[in-house]
PDB file of N, CA and C in Angstrom:
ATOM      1  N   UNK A   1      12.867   0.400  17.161  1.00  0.00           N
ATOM      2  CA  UNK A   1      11.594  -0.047  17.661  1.00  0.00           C
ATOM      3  C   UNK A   1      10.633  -0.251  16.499  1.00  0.00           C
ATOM      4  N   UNK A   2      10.298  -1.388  16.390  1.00  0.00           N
ATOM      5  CA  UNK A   2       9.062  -1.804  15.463  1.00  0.00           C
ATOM      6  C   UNK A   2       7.786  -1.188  15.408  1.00  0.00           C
ATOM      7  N   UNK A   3       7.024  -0.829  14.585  1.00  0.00           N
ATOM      8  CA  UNK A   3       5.853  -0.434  14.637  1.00  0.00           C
ATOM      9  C   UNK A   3       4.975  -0.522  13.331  1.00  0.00           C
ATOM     10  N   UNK A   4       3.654  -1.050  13.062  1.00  0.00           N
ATOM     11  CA  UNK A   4       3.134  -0.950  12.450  1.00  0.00           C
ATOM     12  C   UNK A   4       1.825   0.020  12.311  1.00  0.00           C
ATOM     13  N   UNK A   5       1.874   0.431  10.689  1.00  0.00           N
ATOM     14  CA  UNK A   5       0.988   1.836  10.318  1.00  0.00           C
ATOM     15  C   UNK A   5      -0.065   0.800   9.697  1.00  0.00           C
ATOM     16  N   UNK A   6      -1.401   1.269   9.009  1.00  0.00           N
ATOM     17  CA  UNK A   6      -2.367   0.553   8.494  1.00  0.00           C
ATOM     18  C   UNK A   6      -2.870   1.650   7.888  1.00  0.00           C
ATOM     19  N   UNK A   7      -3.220   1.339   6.408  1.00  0.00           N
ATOM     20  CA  UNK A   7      -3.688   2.246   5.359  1.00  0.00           C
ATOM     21  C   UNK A   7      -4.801   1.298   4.343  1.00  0.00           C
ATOM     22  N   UNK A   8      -5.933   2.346   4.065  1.00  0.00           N
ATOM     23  CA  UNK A   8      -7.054   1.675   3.574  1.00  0.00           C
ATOM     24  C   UNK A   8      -8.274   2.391   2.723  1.00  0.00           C
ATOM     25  N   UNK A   9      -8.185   2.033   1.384  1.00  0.00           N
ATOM     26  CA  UNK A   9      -8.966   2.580   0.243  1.00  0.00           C
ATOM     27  C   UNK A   9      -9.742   1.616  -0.016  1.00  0.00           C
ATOM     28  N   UNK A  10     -11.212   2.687  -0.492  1.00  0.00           N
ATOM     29  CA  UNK A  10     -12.097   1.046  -1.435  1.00  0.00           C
ATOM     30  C   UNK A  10     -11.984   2.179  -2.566  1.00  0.00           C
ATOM     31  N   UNK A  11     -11.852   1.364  -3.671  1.00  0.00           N
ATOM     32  CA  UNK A  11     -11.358   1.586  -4.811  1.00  0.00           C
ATOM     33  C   UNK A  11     -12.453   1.158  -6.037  1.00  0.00           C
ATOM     34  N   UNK A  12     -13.722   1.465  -6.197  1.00  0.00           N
ATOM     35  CA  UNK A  12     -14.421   0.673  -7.560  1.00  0.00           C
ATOM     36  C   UNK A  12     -15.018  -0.185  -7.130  1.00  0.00           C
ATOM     37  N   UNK A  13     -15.581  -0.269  -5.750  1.00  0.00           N
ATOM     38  CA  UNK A  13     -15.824  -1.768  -5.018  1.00  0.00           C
ATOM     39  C   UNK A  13     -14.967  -2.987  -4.686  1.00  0.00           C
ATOM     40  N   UNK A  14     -13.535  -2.450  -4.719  1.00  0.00           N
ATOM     41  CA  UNK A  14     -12.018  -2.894  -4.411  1.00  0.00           C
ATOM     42  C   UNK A  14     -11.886  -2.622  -3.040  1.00  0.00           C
ATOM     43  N   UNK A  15     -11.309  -3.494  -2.147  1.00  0.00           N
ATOM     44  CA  UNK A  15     -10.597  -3.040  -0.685  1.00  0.00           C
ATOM     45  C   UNK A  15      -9.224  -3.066  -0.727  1.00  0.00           C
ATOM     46  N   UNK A  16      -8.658  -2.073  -1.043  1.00  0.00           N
ATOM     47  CA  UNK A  16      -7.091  -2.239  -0.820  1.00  0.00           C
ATOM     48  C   UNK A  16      -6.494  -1.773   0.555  1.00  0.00           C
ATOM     49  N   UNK A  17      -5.746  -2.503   1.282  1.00  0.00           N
ATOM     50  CA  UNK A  17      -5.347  -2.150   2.597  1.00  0.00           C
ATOM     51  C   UNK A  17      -3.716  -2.553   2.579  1.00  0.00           C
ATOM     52  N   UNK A  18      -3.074  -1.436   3.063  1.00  0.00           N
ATOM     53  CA  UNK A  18      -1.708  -1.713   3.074  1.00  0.00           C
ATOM     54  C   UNK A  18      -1.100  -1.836   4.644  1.00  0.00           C
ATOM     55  N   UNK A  19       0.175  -2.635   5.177  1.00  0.00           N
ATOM     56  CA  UNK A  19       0.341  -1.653   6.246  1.00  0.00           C
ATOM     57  C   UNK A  19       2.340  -1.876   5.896  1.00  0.00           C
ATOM     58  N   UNK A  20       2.246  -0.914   6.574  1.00  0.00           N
ATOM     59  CA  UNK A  20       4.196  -0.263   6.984  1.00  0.00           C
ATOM     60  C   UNK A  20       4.277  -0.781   8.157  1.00  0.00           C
ATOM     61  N   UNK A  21       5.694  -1.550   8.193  1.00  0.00           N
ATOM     62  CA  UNK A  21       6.185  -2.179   9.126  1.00  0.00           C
ATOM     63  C   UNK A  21       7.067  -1.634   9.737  1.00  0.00           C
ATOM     64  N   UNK A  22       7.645  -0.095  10.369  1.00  0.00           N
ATOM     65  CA  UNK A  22       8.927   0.609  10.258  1.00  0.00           C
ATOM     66  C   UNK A  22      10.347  -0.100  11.419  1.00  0.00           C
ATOM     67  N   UNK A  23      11.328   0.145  11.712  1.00  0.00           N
ATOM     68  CA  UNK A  23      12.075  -0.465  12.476  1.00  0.00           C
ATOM     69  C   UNK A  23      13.148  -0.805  11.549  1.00  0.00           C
ATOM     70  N   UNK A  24      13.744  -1.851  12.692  1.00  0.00           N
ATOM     71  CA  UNK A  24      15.238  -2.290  11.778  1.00  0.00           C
ATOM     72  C   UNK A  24      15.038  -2.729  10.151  1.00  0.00           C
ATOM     73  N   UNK A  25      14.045  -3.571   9.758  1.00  0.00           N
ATOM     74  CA  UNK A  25      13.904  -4.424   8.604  1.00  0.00           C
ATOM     75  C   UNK A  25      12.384  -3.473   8.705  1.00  0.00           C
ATOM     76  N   UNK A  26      12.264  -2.539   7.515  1.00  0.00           N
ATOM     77  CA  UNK A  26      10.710  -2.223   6.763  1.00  0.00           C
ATOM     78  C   UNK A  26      10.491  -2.880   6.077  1.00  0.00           C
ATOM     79  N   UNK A  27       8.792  -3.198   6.514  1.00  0.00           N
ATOM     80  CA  UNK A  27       8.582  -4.219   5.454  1.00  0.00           C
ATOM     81  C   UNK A  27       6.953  -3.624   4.816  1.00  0.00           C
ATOM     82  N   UNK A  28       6.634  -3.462   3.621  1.00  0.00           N
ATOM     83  CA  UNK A  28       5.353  -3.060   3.017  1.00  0.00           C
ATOM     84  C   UNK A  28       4.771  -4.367   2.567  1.00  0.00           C
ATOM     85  N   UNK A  29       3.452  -4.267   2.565  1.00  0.00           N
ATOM     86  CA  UNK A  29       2.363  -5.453   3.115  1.00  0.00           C
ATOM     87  C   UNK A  29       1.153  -5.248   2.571  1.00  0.00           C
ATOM     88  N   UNK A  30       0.417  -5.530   1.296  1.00  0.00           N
ATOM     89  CA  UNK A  30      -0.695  -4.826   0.936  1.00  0.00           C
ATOM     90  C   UNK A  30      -1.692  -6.008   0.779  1.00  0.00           C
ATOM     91  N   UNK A  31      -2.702  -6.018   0.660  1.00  0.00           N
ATOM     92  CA  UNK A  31      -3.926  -6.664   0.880  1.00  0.00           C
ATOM     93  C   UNK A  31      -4.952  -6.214  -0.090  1.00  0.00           C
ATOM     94  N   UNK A  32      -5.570  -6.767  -1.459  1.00  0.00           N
ATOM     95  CA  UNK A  32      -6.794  -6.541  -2.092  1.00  0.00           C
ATOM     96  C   UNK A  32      -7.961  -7.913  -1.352  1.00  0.00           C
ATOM     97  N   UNK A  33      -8.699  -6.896  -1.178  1.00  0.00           N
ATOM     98  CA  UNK A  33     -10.115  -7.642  -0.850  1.00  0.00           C
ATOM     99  C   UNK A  33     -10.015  -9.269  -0.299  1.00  0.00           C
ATOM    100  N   UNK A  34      -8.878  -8.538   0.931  1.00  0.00           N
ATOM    101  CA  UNK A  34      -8.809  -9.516   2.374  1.00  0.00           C
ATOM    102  C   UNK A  34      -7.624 -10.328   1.377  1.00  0.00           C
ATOM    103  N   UNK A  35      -6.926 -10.629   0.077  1.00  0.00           N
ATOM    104  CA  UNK A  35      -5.939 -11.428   0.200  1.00  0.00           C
ATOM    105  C   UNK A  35      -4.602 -10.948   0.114  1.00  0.00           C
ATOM    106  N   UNK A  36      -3.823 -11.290   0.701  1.00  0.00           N
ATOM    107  CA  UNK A  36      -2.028 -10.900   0.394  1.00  0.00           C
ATOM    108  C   UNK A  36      -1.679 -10.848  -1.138  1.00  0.00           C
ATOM    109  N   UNK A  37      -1.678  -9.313  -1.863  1.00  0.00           N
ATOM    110  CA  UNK A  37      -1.063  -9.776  -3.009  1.00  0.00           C
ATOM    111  C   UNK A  37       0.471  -9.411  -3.221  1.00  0.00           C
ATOM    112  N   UNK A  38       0.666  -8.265  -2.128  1.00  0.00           N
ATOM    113  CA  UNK A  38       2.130  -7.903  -2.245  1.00  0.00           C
ATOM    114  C   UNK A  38       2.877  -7.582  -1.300  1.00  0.00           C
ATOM    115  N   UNK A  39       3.908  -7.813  -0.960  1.00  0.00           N
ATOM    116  CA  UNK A  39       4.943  -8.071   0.082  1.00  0.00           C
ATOM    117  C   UNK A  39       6.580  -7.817  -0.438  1.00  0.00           C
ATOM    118  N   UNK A  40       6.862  -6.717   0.141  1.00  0.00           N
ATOM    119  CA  UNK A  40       7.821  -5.898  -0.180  1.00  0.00           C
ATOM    120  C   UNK A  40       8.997  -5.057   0.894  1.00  0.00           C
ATOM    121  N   UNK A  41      10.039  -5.613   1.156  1.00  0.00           N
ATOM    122  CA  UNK A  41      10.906  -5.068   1.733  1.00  0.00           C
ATOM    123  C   UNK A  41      10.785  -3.564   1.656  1.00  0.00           C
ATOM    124  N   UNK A  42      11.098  -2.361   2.699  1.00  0.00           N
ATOM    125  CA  UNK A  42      11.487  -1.638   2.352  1.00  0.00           C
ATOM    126  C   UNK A  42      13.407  -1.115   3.012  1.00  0.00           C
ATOM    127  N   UNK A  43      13.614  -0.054   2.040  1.00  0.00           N
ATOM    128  CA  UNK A  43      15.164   0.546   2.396  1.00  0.00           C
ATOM    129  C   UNK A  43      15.008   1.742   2.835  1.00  0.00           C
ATOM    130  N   UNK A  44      15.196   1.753   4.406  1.00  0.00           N
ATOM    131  CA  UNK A  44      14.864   2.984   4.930  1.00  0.00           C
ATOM    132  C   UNK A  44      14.354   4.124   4.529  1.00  0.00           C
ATOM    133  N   UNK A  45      14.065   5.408   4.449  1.00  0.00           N
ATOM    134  CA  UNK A  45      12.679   6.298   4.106  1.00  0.00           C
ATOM    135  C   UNK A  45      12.761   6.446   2.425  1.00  0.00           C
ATOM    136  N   UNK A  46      13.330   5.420   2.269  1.00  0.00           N
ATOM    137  CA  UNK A  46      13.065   5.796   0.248  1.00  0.00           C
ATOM    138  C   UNK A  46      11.320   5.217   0.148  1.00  0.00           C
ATOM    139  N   UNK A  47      11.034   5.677  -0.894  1.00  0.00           N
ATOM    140  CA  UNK A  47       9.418   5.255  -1.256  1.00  0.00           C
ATOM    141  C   UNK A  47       9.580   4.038  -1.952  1.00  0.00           C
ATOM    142  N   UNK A  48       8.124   2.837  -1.849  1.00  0.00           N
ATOM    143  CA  UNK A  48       8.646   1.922  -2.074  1.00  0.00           C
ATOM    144  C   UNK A  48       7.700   1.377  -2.772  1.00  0.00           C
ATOM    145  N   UNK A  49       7.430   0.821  -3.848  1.00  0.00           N
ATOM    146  CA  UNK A  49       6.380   0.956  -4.979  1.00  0.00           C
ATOM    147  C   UNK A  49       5.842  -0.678  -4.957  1.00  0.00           C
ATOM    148  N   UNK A  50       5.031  -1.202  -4.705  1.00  0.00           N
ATOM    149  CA  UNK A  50       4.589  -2.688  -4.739  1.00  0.00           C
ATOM    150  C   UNK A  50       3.265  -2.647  -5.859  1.00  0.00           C
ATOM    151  N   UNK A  51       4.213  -3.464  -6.838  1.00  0.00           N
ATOM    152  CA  UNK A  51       2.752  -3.692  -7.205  1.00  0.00           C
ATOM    153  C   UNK A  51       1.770  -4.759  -7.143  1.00  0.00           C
ATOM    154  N   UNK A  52       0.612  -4.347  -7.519  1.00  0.00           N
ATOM    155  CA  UNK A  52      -0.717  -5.577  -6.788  1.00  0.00           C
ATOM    156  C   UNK A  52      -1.520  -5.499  -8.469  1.00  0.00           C
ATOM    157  N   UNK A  53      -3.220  -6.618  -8.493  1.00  0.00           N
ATOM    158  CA  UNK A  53      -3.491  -6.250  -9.434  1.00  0.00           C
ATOM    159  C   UNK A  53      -4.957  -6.094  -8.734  1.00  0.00           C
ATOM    160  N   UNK A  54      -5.716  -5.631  -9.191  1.00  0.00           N
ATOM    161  CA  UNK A  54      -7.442  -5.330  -9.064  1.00  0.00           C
ATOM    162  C   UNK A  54      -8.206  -6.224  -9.961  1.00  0.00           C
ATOM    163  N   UNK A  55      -8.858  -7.308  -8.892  1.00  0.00           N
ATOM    164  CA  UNK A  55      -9.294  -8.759  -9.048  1.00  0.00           C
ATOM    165  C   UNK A  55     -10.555  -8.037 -10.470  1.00  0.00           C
ATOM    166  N   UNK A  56     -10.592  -7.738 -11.487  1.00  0.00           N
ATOM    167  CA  UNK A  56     -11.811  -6.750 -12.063  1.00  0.00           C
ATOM    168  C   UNK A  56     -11.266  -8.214 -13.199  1.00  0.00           C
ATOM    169  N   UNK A  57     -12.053  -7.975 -14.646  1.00  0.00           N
ATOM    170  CA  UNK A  57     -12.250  -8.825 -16.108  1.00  0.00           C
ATOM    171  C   UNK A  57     -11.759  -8.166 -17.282  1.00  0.00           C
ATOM    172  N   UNK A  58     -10.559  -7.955 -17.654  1.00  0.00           N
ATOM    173  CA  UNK A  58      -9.370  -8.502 -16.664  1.00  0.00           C
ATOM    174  C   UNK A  58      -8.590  -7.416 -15.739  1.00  0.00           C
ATOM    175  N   UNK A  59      -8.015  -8.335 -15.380  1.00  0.00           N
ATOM    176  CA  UNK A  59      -7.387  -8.019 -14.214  1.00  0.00           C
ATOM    177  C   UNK A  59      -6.557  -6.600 -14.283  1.00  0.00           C
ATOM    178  N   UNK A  60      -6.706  -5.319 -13.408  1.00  0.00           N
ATOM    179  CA  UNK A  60      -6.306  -4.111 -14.035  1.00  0.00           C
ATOM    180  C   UNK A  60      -4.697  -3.574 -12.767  1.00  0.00           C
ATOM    181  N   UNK A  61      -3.531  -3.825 -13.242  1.00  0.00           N
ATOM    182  CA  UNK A  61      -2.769  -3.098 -12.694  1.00  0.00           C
ATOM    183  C   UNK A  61      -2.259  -2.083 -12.047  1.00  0.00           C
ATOM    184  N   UNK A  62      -2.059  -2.168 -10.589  1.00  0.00           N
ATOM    185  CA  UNK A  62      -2.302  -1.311  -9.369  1.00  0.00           C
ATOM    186  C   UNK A  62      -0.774  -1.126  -9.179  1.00  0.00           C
ATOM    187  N   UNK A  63      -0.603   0.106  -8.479  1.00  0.00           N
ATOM    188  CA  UNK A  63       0.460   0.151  -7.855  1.00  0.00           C
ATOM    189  C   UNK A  63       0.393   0.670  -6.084  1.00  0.00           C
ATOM    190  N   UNK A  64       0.756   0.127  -4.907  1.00  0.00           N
ATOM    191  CA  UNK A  64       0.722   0.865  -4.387  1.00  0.00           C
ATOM    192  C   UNK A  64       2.137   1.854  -3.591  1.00  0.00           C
ATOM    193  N   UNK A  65       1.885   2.732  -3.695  1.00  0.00           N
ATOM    194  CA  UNK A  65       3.459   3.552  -3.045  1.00  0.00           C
ATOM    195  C   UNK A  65       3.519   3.845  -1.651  1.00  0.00           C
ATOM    196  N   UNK A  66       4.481   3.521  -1.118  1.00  0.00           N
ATOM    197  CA  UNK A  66       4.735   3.592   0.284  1.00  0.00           C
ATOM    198  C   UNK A  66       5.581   4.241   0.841  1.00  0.00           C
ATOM    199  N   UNK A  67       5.744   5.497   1.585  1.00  0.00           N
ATOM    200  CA  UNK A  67       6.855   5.974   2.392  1.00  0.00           C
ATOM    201  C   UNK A  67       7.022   5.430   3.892  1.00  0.00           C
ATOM    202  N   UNK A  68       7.859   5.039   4.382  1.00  0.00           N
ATOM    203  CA  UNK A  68       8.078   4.246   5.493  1.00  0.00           C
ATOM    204  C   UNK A  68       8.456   6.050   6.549  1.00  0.00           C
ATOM    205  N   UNK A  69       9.302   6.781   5.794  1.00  0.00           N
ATOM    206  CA  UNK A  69       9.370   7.769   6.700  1.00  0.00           C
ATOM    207  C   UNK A  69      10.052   8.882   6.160  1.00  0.00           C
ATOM    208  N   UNK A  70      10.416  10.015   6.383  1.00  0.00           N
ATOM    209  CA  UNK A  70      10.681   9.944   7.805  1.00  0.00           C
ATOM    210  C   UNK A  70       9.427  11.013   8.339  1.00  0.00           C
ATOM    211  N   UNK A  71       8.912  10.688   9.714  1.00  0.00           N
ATOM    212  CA  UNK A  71       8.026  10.882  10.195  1.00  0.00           C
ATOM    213  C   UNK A  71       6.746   9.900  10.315  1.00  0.00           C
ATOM    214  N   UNK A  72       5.761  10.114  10.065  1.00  0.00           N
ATOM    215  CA  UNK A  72       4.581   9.602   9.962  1.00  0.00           C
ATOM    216  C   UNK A  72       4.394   8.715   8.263  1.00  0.00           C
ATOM    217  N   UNK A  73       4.457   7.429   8.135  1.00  0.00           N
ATOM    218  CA  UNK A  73       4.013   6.596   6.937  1.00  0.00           C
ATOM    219  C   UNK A  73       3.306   7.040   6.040  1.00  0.00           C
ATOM    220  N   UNK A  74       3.216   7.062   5.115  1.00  0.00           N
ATOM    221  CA  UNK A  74       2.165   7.371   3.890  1.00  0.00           C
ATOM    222  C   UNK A  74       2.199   6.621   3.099  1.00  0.00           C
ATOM    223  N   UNK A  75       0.605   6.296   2.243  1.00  0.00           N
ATOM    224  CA  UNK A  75       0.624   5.721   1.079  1.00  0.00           C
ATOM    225  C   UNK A  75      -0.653   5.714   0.279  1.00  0.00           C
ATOM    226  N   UNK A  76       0.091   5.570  -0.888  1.00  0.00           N
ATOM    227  CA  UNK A  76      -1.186   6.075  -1.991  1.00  0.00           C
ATOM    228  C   UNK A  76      -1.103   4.558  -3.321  1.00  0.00           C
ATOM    229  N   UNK A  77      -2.233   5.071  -4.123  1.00  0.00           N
ATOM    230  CA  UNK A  77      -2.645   3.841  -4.446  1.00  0.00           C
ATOM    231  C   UNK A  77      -2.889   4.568  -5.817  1.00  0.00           C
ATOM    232  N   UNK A  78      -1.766   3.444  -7.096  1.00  0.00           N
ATOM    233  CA  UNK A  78      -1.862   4.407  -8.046  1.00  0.00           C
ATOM    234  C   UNK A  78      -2.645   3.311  -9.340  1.00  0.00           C
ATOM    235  N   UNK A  79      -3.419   3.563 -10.102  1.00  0.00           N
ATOM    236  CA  UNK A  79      -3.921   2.266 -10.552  1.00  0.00           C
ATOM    237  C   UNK A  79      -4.035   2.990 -11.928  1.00  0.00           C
ATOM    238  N   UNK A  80      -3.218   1.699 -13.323  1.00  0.00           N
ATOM    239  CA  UNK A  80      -2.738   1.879 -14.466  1.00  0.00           C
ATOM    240  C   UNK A  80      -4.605   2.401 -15.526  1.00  0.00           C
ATOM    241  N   UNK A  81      -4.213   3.278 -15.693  1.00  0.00           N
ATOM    242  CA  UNK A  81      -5.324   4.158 -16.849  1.00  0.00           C
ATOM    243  C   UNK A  81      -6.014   5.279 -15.873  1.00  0.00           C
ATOM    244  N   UNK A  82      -6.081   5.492 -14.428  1.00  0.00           N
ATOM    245  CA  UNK A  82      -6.664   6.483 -13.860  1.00  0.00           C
ATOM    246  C   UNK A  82      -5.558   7.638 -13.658  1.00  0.00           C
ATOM    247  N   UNK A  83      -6.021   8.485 -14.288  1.00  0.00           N
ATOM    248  CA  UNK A  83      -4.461   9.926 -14.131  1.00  0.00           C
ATOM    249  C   UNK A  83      -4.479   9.974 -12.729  1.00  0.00           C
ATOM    250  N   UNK A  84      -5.616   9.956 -12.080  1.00  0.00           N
ATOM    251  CA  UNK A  84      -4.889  10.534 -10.480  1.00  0.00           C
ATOM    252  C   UNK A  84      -4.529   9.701  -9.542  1.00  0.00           C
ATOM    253  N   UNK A  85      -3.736   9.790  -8.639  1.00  0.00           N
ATOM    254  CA  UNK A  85      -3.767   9.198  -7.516  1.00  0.00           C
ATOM    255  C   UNK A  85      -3.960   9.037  -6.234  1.00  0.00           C
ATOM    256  N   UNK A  86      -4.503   8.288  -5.187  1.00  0.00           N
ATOM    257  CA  UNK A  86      -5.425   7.945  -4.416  1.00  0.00           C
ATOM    258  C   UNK A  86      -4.675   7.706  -3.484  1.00  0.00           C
ATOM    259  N   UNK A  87      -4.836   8.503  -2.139  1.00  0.00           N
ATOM    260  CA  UNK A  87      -3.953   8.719  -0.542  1.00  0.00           C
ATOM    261  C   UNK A  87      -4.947   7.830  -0.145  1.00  0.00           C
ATOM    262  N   UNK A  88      -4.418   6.780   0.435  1.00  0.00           N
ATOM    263  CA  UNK A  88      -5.273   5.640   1.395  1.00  0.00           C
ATOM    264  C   UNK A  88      -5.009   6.301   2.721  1.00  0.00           C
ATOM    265  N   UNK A  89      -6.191   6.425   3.540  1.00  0.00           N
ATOM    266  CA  UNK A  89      -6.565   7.185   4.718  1.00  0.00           C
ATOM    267  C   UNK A  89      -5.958   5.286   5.796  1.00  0.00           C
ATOM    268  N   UNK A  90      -5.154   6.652   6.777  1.00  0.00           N
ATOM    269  CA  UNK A  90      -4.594   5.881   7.811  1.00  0.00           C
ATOM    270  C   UNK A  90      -5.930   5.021   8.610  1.00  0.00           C
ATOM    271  N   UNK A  91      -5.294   3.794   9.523  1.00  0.00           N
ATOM    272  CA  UNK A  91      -6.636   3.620  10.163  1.00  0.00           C
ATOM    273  C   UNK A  91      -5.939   2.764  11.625  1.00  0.00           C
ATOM    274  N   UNK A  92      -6.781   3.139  12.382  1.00  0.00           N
ATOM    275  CA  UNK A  92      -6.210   2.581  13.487  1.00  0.00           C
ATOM    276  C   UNK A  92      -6.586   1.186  14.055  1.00  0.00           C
ATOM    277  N   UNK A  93      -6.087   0.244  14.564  1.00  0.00           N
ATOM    278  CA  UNK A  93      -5.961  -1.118  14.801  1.00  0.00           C
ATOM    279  C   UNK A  93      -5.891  -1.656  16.048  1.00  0.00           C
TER     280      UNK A  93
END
């Protein structure tokens, strides 16, 4: 059974929004500031790393990580020079 999760950080005045597609074919789906930058199969509950970039001067390299499962979706948002990383809060649709 198909189902989609929806996950969503503002980031620096960045909107990054991801969502998990779970079911037969997972598919990860991320979105900076309303455009499609990454689109990514996933392989059942392995984590699944897409990267995107952060529209900034220049342009600063994002990653976002995705668990499809098992259980409840997660994903965090890891972006190149910040040590920590950032759990995008679920959101409902």
């Amino acid at each position: 059974m198909r189902r989609r999760h929806h996950f969503h950080i503002d980031y620096r005045g960045h909107s990054v929004s991801a969502t998990v597609e779970t079911g037969m074919r997972p598919v990860v789906e991320v979105l900076v500031d309303g455009k499609e930058t990454g689109h990514t199969p996933a392989e059942g509950d392995r984590p699944v790393a897409v990267p995107v970039e952060l529209p900034t001067d220049p342009p600063t390299p994002a990653t976002v990580r995705a668990t499809a499962g098992p259980g409840v979706p997660r994903c965090v948002l890891i972006v190149e020079g910040d040590p920590d990383a950032h759990v995008m809060a679920p959101r409902l649709y």
